[in-house]
C-alpha atoms as a PDB file:
ATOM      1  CA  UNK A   1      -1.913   8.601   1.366  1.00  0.00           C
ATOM      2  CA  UNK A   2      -2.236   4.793   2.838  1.00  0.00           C
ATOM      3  CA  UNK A   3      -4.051   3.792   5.554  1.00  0.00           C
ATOM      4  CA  UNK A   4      -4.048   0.321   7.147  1.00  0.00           C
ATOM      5  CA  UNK A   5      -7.122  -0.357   8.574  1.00  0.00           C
ATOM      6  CA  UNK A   6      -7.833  -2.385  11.253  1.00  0.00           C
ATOM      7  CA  UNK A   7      -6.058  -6.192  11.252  1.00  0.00           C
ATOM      8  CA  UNK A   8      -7.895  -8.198   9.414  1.00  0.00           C
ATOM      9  CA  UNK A   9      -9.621 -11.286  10.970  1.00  0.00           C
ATOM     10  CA  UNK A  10      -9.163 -13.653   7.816  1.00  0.00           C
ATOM     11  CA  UNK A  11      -5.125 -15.416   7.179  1.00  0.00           C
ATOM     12  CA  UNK A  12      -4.363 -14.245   3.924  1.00  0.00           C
ATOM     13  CA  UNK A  13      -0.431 -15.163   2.393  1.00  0.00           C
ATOM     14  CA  UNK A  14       1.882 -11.522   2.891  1.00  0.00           C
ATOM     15  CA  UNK A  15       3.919 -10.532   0.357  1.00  0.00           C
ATOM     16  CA  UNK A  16       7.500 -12.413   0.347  1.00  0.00           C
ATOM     17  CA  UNK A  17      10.473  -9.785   0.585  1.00  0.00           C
ATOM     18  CA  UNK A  18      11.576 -11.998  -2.104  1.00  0.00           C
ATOM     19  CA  UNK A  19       9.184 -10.585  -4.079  1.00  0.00           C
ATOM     20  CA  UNK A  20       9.937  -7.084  -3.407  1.00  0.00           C
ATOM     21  CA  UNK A  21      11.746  -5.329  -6.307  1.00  0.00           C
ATOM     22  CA  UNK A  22      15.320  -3.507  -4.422  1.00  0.00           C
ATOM     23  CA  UNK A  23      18.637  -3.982  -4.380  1.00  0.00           C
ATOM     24  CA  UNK A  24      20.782  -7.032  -3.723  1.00  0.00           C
ATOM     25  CA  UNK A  25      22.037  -5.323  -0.677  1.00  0.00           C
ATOM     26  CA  UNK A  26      18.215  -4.992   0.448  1.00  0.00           C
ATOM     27  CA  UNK A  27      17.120  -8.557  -0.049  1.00  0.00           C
ATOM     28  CA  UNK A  28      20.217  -9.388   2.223  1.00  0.00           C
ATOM     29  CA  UNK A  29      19.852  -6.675   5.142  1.00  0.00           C
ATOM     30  CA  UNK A  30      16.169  -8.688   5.277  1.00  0.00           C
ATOM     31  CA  UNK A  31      17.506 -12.151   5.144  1.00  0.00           C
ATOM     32  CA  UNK A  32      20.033 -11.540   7.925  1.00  0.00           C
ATOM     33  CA  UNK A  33      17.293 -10.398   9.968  1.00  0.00           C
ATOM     34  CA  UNK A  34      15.128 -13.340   9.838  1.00  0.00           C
ATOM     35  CA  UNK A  35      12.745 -11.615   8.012  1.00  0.00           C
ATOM     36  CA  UNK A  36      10.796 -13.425   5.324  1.00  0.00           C
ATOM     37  CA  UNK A  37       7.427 -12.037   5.323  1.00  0.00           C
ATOM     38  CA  UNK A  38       6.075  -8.047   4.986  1.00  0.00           C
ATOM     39  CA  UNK A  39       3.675  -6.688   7.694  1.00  0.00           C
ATOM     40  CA  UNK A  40       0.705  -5.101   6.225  1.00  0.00           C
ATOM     41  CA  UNK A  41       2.243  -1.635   6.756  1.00  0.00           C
ATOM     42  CA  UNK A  42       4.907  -2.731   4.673  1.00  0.00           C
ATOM     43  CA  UNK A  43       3.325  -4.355   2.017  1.00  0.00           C
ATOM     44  CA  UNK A  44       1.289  -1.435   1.295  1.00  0.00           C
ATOM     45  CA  UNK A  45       4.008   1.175   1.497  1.00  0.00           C
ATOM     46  CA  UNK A  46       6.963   0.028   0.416  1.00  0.00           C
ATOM     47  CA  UNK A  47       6.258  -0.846  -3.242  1.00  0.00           C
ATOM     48  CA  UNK A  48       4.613   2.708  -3.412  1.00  0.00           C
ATOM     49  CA  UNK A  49       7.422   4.488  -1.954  1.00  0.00           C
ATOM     50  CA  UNK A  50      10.233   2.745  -3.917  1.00  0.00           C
ATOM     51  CA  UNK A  51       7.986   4.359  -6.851  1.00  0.00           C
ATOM     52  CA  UNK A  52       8.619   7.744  -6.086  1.00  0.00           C
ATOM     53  CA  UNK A  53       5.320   8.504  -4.393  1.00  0.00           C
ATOM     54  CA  UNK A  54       5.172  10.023  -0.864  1.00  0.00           C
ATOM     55  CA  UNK A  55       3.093   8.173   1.958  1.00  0.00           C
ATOM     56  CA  UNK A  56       1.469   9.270   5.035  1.00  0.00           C
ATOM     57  CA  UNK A  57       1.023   5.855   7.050  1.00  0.00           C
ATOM     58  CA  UNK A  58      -0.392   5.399  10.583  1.00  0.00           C
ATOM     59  CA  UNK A  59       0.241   1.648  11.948  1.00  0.00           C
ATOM     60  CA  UNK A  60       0.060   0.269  15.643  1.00  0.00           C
ATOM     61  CA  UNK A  61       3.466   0.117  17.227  1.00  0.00           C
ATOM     62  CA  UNK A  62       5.473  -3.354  16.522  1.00  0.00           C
ATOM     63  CA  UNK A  63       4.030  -3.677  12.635  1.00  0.00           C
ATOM     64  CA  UNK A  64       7.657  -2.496  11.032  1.00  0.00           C
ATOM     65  CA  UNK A  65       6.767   0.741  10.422  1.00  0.00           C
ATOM     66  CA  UNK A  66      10.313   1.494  10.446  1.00  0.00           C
ATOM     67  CA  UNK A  67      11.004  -1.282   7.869  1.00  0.00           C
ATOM     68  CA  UNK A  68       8.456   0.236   5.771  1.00  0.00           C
ATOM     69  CA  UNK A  69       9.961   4.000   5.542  1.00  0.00           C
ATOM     70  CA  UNK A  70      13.706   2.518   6.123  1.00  0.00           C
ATOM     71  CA  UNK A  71      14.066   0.135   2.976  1.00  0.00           C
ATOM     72  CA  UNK A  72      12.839   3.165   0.342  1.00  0.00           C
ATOM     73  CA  UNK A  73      14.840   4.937   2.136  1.00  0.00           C
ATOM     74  CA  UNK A  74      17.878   3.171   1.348  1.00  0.00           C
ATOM     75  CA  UNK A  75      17.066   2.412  -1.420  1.00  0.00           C
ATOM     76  CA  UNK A  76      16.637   6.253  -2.678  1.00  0.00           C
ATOM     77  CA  UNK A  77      20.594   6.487  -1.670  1.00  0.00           C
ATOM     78  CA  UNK A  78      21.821   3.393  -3.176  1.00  0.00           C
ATOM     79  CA  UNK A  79      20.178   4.890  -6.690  1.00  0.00           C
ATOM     80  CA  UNK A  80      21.686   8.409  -5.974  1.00  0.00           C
ATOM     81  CA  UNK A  81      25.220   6.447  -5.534  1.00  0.00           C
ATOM     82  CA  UNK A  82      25.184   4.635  -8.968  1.00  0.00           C
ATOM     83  CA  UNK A  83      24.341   7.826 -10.090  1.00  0.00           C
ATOM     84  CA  UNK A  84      27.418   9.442  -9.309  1.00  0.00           C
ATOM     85  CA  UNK A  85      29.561   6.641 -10.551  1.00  0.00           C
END
């Protein structure tokens, strides 16, 4: 379970989606949105999701919660695809 506690007060450098290990198709999806930087919701989620692991995540409303659970998401499809290939 991940929990994002409240915002912190101190500017600390978010994770690039650059940095994020997905598809090709991802990375683009995120650059045609305008979207260089992960929220803290997403930057604690995402990598553990794309791992397999389930999450239970409560953020305020406008912190990309559905970024978060949408890119695994995805992601979990575009690995069942190459599987059937």
């Amino acid at each position: 379970m991940v929990y994002c506690k409240k915002i912190r007060t101190e500017r600390r450098r978010n994770m690039l989606y650059s940095e994020l290990q997905c598809s090709e198709a991802s990375h683009k999806a995120v650059e045609q949105m305008g979207v260089a930087e992960m929220t803290e919701i997403q930057e604690k989620t995402i990598p553990v999701m794309l791992a397999g692991r389930d999450v239970i995540a409560k953020a305020p409303t406008g912190t990309g919660k559905t970024c978060a659970f949408g890119i695994p998401v995805a992601e979990s499809f575009g690995a069942k695809d190459s599987e059937d290939l």
